[in-house]
N, C-alpha and C. Protein backbone atom coordinates (compact mmCIF):
# COMPACT_ATOMS: atom_id res chain seq x y z
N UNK A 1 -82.51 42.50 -6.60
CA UNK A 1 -82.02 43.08 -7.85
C UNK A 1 -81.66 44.56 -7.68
N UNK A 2 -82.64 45.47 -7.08
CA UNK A 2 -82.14 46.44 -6.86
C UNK A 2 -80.49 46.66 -6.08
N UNK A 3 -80.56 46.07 -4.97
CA UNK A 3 -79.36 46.09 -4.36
C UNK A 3 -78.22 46.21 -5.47
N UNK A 4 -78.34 45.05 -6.24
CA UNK A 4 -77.31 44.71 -7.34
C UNK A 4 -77.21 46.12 -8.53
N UNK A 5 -77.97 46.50 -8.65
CA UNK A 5 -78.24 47.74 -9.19
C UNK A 5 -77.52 49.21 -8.83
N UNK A 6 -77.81 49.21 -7.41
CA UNK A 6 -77.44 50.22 -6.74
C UNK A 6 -75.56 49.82 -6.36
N UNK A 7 -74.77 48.82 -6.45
CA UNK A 7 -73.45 48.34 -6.55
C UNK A 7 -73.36 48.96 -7.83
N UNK A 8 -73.68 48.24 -8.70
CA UNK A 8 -73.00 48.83 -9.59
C UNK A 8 -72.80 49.79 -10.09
N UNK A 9 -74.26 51.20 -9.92
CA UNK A 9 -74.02 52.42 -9.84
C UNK A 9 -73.27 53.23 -9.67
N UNK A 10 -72.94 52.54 -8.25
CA UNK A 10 -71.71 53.13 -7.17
C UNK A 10 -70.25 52.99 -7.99
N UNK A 11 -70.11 52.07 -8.11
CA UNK A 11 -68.72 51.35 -8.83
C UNK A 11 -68.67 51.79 -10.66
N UNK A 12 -69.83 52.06 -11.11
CA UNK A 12 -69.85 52.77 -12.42
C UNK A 12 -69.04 54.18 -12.07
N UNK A 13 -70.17 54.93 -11.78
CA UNK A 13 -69.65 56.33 -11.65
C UNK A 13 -68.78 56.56 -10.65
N UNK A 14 -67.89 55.58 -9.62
CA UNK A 14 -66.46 55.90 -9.38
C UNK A 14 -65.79 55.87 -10.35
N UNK A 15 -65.59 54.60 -11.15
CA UNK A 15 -64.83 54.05 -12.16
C UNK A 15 -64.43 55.42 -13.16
N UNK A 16 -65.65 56.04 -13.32
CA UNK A 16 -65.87 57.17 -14.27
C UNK A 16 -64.70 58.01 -13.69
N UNK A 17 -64.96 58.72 -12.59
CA UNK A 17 -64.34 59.94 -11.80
C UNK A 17 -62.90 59.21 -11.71
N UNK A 18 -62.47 58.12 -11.28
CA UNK A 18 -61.10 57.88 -11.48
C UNK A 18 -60.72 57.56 -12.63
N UNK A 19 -61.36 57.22 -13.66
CA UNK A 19 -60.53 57.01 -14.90
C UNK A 19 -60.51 58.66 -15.32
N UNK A 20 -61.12 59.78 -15.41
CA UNK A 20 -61.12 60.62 -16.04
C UNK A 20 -59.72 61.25 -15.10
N UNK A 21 -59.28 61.21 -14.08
CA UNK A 21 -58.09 61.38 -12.91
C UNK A 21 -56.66 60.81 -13.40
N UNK A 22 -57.04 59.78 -13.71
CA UNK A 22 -55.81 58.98 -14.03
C UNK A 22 -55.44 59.75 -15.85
N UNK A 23 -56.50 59.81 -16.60
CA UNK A 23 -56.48 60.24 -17.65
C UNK A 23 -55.49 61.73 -17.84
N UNK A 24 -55.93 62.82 -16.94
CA UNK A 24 -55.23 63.86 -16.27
C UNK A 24 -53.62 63.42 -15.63
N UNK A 25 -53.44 62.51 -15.73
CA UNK A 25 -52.14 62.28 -15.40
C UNK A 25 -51.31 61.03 -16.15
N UNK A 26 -51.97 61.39 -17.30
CA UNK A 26 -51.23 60.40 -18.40
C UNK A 26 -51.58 58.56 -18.11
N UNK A 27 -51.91 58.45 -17.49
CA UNK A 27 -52.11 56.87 -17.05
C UNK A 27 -53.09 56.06 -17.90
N UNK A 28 -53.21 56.58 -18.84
CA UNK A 28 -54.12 55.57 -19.50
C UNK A 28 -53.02 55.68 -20.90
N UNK A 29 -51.92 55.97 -20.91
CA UNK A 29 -50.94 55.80 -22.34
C UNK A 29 -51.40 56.73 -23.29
N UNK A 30 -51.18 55.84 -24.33
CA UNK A 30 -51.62 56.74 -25.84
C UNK A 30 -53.15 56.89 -25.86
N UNK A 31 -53.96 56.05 -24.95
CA UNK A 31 -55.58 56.21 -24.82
C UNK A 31 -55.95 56.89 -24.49
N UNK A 32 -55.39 58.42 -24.13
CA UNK A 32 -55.70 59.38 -23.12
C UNK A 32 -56.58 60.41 -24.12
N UNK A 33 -57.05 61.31 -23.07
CA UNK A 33 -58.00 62.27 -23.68
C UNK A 33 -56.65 63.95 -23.77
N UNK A 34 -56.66 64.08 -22.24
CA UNK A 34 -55.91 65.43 -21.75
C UNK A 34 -54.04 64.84 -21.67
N UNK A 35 -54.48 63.70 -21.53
CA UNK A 35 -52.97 62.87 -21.32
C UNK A 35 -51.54 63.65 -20.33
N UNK A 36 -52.06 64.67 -19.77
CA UNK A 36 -51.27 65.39 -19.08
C UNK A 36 -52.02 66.67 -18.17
N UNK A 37 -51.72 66.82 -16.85
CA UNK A 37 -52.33 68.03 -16.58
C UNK A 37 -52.37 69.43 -16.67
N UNK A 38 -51.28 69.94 -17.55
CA UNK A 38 -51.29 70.86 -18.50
C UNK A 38 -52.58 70.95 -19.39
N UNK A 39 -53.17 70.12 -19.62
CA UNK A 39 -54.07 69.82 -21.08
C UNK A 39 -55.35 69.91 -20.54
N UNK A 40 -55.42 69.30 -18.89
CA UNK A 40 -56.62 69.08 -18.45
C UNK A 40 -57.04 70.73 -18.11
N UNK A 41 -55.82 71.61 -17.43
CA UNK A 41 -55.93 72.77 -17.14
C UNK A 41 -56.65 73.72 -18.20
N UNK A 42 -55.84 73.15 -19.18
CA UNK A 42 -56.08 74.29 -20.41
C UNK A 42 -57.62 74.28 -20.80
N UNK A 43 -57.95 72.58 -20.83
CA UNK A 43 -59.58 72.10 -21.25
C UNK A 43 -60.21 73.11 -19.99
N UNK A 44 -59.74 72.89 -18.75
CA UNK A 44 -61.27 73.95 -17.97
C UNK A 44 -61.13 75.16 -18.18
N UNK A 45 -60.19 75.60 -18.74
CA UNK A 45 -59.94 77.29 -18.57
C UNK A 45 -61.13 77.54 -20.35
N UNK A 46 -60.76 76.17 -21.16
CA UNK A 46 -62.03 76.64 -22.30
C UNK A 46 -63.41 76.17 -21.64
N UNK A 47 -63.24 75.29 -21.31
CA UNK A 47 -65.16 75.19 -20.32
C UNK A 47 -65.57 76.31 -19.26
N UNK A 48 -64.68 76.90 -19.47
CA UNK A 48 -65.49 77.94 -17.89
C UNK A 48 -64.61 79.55 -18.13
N UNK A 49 -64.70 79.82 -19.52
CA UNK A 49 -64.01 81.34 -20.07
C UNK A 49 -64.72 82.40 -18.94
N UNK A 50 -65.92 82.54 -18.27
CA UNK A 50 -66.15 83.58 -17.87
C UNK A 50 -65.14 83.72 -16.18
N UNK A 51 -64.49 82.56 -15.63
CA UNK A 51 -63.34 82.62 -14.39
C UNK A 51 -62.08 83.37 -15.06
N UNK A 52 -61.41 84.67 -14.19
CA UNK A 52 -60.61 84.57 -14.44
C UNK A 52 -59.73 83.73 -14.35
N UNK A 53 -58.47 84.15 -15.16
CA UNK A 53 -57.36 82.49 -15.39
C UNK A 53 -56.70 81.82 -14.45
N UNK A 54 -56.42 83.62 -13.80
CA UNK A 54 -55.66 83.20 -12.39
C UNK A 54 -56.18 81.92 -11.39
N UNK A 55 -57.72 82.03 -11.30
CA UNK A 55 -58.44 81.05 -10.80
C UNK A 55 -58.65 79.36 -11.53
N UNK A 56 -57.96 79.35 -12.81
CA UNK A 56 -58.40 78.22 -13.23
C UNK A 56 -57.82 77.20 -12.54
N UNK A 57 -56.45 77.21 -12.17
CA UNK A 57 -55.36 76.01 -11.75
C UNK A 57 -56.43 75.79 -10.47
N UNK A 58 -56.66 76.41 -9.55
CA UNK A 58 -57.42 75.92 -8.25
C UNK A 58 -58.49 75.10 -8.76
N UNK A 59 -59.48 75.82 -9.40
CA UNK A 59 -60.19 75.28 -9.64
C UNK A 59 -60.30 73.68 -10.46
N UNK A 60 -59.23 73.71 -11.52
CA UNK A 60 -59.12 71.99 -12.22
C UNK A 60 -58.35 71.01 -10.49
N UNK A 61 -57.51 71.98 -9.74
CA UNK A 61 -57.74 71.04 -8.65
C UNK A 61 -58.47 70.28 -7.72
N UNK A 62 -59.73 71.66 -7.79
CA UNK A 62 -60.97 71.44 -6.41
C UNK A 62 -61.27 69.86 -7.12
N UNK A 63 -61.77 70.57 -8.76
CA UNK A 63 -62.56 69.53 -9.00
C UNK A 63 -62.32 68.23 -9.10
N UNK A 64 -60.51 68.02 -9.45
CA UNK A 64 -59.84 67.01 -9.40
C UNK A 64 -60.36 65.93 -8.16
N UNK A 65 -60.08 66.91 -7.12
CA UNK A 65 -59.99 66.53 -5.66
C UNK A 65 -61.48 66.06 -5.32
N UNK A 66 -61.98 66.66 -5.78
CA UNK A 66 -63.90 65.95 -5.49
C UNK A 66 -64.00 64.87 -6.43
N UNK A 67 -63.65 64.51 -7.47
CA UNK A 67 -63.83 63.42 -8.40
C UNK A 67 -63.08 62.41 -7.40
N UNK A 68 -61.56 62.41 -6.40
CA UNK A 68 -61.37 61.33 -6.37
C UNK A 68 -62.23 61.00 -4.55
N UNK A 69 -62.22 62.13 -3.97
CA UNK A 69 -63.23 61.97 -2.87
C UNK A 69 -64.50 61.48 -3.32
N UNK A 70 -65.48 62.09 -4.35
CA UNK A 70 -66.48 61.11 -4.50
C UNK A 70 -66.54 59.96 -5.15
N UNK A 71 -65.79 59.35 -5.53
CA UNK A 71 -65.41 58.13 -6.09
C UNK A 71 -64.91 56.89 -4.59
N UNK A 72 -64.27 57.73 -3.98
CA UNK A 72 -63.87 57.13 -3.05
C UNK A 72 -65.29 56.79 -1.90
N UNK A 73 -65.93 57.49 -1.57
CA UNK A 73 -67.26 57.49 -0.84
C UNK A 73 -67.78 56.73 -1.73
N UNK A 74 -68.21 56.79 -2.92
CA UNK A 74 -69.06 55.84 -3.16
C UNK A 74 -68.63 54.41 -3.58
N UNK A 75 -67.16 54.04 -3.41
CA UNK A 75 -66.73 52.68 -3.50
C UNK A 75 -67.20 52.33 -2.22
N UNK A 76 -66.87 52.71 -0.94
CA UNK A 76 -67.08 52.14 0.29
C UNK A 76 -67.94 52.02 0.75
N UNK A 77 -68.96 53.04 -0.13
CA UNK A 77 -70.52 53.16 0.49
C UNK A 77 -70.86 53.88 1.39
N UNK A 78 -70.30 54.76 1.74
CA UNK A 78 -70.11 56.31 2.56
C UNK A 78 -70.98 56.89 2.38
N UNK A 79 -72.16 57.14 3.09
CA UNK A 79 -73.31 58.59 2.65
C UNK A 79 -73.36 58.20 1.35
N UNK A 80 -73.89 57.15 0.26
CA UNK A 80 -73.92 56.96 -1.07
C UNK A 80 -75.20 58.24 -1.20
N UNK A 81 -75.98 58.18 -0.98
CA UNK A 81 -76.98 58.67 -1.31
C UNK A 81 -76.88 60.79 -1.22
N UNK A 82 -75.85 60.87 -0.09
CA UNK A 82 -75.35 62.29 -0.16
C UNK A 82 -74.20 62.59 -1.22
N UNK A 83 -73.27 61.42 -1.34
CA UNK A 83 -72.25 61.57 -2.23
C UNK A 83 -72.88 61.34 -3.81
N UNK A 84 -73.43 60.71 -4.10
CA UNK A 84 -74.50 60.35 -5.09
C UNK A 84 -74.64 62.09 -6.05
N UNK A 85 -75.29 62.77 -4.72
CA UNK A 85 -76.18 63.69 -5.42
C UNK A 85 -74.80 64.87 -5.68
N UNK A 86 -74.04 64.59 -4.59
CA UNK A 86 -72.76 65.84 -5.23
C UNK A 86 -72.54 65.12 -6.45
N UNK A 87 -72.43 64.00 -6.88
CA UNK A 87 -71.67 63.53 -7.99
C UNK A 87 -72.51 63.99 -8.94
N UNK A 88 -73.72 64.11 -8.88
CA UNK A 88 -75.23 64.20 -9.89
C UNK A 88 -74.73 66.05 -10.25
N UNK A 89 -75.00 66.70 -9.65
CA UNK A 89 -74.31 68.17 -9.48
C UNK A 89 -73.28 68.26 -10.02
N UNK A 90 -71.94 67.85 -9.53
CA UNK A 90 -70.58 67.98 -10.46
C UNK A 90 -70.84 67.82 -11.53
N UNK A 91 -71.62 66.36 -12.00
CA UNK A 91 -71.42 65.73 -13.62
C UNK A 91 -72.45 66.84 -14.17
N UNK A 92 -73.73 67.41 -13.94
CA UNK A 92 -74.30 68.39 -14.74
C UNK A 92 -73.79 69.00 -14.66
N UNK A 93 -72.97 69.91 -13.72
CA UNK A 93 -72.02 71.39 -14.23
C UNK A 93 -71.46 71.27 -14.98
N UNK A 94 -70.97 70.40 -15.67
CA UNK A 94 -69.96 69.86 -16.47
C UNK A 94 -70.46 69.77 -17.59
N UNK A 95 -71.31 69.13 -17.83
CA UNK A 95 -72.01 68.76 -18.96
C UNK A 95 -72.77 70.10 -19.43
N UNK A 96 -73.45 71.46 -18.31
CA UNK A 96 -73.76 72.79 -18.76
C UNK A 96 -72.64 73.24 -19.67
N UNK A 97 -71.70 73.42 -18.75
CA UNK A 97 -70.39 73.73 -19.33
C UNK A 97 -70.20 73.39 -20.61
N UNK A 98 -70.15 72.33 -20.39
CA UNK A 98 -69.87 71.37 -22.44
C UNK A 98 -70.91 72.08 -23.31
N UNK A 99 -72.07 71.96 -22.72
CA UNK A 99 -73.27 72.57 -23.72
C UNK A 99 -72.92 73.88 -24.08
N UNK A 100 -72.64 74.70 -23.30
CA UNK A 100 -72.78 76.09 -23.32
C UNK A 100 -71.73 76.36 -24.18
N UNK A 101 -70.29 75.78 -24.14
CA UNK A 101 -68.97 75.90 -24.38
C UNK A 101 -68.19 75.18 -26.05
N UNK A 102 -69.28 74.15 -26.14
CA UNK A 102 -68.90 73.15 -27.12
C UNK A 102 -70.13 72.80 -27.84
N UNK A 103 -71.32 72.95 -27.42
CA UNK A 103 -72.24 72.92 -27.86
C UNK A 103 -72.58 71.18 -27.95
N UNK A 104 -74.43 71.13 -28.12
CA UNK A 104 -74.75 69.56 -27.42
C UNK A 104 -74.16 68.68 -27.77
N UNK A 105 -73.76 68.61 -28.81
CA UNK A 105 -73.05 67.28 -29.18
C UNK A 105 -72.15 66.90 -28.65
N UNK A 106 -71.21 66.94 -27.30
CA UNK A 106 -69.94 66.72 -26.94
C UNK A 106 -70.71 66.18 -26.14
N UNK A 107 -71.31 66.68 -25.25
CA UNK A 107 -71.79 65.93 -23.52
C UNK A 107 -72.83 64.91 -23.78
N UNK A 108 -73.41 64.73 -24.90
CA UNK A 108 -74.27 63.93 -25.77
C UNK A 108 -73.16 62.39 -25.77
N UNK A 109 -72.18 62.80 -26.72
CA UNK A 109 -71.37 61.51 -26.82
C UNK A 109 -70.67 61.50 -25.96
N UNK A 110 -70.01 62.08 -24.78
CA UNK A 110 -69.57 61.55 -23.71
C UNK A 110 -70.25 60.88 -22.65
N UNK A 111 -71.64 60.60 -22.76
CA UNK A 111 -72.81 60.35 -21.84
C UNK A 111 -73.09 61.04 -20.55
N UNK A 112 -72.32 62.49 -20.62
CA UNK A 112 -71.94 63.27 -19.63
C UNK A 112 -73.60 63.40 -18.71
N UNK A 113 -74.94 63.81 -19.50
CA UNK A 113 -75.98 63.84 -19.00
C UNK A 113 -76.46 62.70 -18.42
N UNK A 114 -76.17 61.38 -19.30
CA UNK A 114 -76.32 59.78 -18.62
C UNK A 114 -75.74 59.78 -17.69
N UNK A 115 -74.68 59.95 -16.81
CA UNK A 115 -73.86 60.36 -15.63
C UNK A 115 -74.61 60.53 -14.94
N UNK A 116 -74.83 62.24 -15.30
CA UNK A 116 -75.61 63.11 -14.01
C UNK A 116 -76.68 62.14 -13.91
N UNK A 117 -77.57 61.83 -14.40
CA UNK A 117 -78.55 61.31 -14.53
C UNK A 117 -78.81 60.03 -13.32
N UNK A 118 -77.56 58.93 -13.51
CA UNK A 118 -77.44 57.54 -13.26
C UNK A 118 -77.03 57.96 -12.02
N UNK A 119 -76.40 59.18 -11.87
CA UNK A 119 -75.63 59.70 -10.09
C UNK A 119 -77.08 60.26 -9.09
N UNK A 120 -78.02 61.13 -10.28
CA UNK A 120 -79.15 61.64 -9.44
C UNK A 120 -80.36 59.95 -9.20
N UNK A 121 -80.60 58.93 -9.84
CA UNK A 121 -80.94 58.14 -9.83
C UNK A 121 -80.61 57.45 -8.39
N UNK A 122 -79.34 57.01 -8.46
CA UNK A 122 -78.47 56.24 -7.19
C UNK A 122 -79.08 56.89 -5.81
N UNK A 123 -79.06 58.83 -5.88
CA UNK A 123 -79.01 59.05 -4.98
C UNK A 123 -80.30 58.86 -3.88
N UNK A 124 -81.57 58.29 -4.91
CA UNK A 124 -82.77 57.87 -4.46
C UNK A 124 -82.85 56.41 -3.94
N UNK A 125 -82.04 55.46 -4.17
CA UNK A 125 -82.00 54.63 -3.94
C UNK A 125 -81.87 54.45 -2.66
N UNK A 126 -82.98 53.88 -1.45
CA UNK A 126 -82.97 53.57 -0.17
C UNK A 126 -82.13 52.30 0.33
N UNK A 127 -82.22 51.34 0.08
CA UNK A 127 -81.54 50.01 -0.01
C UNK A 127 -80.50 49.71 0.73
N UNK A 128 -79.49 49.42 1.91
CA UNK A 128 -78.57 49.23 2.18
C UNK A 128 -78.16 48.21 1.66
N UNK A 129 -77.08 48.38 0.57
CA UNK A 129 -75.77 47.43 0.02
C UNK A 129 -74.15 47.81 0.62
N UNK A 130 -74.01 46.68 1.17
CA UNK A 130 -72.29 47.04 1.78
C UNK A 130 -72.07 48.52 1.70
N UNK A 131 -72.75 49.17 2.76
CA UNK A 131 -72.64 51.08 2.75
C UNK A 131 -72.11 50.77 3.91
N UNK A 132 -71.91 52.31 4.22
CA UNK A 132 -71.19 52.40 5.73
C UNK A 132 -71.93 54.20 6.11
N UNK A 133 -72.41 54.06 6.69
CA UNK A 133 -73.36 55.38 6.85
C UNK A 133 -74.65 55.29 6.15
């Protein structure tokens, strides 16, 4: 059971990091949140006011770029348990961010802390399921 547990973890919180990617680039239609990466830009430059601006575009990229790298590691099962805990890290910065920025109620109903949470969970998980490292 665990095994089965620890799959779906993996495949949850990819699912997460690429739908919120695709979302950033309009791909989810009229269902979208940022529905464009203009929008996604603009959203981190209000989550993280103390960067200057100049720095924001890099930065909605880094993070872009780690959402689809750790998504990608943890579909294949790559270091789950190292990729795990970056994912556990990203999703709380994020969710600080929200708190600090939007106050609790946003990262509350986005399950942004359930994330971090279910990512720092995974990353304890010993178990080899179809991993590769």
């Amino acid at each position: 059971m665990k095994t089965t547990t620890k799959l779906f973890l993996r495949l949850a919180i990819a699912a997460g990091f690429l739908s919120a990617v695709a979302d950033r680039f309009g791909m989810w239609g009229s269902q979208c949140y940022w529905c464009n990466w203009n929008n996604f830009v603009k959203n981190t430059r209000e989550l993280n006011p103390w960067i200057p601006s100049q720095f924001i575009p890099a930065l909605a990229t880094v993070v872009t770029t780690l959402e689809v790298l750790f998504a990608l590691f943890l579909i294949v099962g790559f270091r789950t348990s190292l990729f795990a805990k970056l994912s556990g890290v990203l999703l709380l910065l994020f969710a600080l961010a929200m708190t600090y920025n939007l106050g609790i109620k946003t990262p509350l109903d986005f399950s942004v802390y359930v994330a971090a949470g279910a990512a720092f969970a995974l990353s304890t998980m010993k178990e080899k399921y179809l991993e590769i490292g």
